[in-house]
Structures are given as structure tokens and as C-alpha cells.
Protein backbone atom coordinates (compact mmCIF):
# COMPACT_ATOMS: atom_id res chain seq x y z
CA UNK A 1 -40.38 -7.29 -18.24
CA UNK A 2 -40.32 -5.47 -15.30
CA UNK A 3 -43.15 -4.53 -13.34
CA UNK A 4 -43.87 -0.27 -12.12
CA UNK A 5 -41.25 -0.36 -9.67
CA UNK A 6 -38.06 1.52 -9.45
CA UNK A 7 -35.95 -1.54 -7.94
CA UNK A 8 -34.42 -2.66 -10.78
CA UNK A 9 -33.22 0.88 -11.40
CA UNK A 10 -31.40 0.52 -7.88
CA UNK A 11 -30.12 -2.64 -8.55
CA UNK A 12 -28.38 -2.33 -11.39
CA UNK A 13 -28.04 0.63 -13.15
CA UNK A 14 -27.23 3.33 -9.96
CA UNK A 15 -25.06 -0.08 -8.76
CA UNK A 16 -23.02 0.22 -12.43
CA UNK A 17 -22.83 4.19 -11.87
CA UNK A 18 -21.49 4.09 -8.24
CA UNK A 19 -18.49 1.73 -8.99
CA UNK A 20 -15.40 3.02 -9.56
CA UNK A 21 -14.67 3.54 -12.21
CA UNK A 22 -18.39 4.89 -12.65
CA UNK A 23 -19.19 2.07 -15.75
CA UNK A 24 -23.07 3.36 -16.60
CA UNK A 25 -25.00 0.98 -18.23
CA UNK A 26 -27.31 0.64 -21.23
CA UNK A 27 -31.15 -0.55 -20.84
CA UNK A 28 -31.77 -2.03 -24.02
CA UNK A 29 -35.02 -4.22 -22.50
CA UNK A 30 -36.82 -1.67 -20.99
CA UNK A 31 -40.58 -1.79 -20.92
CA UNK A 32 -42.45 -2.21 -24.33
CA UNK A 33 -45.68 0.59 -25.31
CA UNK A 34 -48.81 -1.47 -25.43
CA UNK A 35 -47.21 -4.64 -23.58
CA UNK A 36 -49.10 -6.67 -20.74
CA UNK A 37 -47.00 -5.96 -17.27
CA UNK A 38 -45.14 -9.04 -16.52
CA UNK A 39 -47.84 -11.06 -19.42
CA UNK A 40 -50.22 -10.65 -16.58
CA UNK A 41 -52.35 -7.73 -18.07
CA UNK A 42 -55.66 -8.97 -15.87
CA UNK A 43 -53.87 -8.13 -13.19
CA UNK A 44 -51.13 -5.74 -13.55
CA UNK A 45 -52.89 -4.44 -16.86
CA UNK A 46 -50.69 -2.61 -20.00
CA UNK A 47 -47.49 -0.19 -20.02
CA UNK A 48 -48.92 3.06 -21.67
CA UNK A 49 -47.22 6.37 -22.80
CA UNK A 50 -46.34 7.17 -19.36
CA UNK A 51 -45.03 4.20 -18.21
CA UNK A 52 -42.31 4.31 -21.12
CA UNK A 53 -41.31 8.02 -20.57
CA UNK A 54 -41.38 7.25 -16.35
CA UNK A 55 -38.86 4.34 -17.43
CA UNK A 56 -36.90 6.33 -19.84
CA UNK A 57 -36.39 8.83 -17.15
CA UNK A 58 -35.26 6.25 -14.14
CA UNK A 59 -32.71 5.26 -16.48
CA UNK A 60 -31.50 8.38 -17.57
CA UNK A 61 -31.39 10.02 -14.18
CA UNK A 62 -30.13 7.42 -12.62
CA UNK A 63 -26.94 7.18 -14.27
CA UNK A 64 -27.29 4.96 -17.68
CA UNK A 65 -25.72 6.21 -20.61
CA UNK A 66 -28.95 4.67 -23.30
CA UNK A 67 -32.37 3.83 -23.14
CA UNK A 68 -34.01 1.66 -26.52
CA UNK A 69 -38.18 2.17 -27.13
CA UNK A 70 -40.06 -0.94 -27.85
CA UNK A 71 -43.50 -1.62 -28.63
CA UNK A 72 -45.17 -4.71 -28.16
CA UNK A 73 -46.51 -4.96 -32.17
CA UNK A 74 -43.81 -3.90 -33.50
CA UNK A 75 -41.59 -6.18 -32.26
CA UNK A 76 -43.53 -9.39 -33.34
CA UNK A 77 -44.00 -7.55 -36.42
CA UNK A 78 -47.78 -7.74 -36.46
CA UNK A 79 -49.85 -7.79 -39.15
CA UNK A 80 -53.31 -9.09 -40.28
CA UNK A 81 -51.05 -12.10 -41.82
CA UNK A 82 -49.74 -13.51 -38.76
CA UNK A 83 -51.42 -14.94 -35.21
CA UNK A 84 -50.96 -11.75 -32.53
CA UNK A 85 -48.53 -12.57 -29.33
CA UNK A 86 -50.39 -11.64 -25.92
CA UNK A 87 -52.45 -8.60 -27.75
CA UNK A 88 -55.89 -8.39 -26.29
CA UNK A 89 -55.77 -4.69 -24.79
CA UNK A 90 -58.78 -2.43 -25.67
């Protein structure tokens, strides 16, 4: 999971555009809604609303041809029948 930065932007997806033949890339592990930055979330804390749309919008401007949404309970599919992964956020 990547932290609030724009480096990994840099690194790989403007890197894919620039070649030549421009091959733009697809972020399908971008940063999950409600997820604790790099499982650290007493530190770094959560990725909100923003967060998502800011990374949604490095990858599109900066040459990928896809962005996925995740959200941190949907993906572990939580419900009150199973043991919550890393939630905690108020």
C-alpha cells in the first residue's frame, strides 16, 4: 500500500508512458477507502475520500490507461460473522 506520495506515480506509471512505444499501465492496487496507510494507521492514520480521488487522478494524469477502487471492508468481505482485518478507525 503506498503511502501519500506521488513517487510511485514517477516510477512506474509516467516510466511505462515515456517508453517507446508509450505502453501505459493499469493500477489495479491502488489505495483502499477506509484502509490504515502502510497498516500503520497510529502513525500515518487512514486513506479517506480524498486520498482515493488524489490517487485516481495521479494515475490518470499521469499516463495509465485504468484505475480499480477498493475499500478496505469490502475486500475482506466484512460482516458481523467474521473477525475484522486491521479495522479500528473511528
Amino acid at each position: 500500500m503506498a503511502q501519500r506520495s506521488y513517487a510511485i506515480y514517477k516510477q512506474i506509471i509516467v516510466h511505462d508512458y515515456n517508453l517507446s512505444p508509450v505502453k501505459p499501465c493499469f493500477d489495479g492496487e491502488p489505495r483502499y477507502e477506509d484502509h490504515p496507510v502502510n497498516w500503520n494507521p497510529d502513525v500515518l492514520g487512514w486513506f479517506n475520500d480524498a486520498d482515493i480521488r488524489q490517487s485516481l487522478y495521479w494515475n490518470l494524469f499521469s499516463g495509465s490507461f485504468g484505475h480499480t477502487y477498493g475499500c478496505h471492508p469490502i475486500w475482506q468481505f466484512l460482516s458481523p460473522a467474521r473477525e475484522p482485518i486491521g479495522i479500528g478507525q473511528a
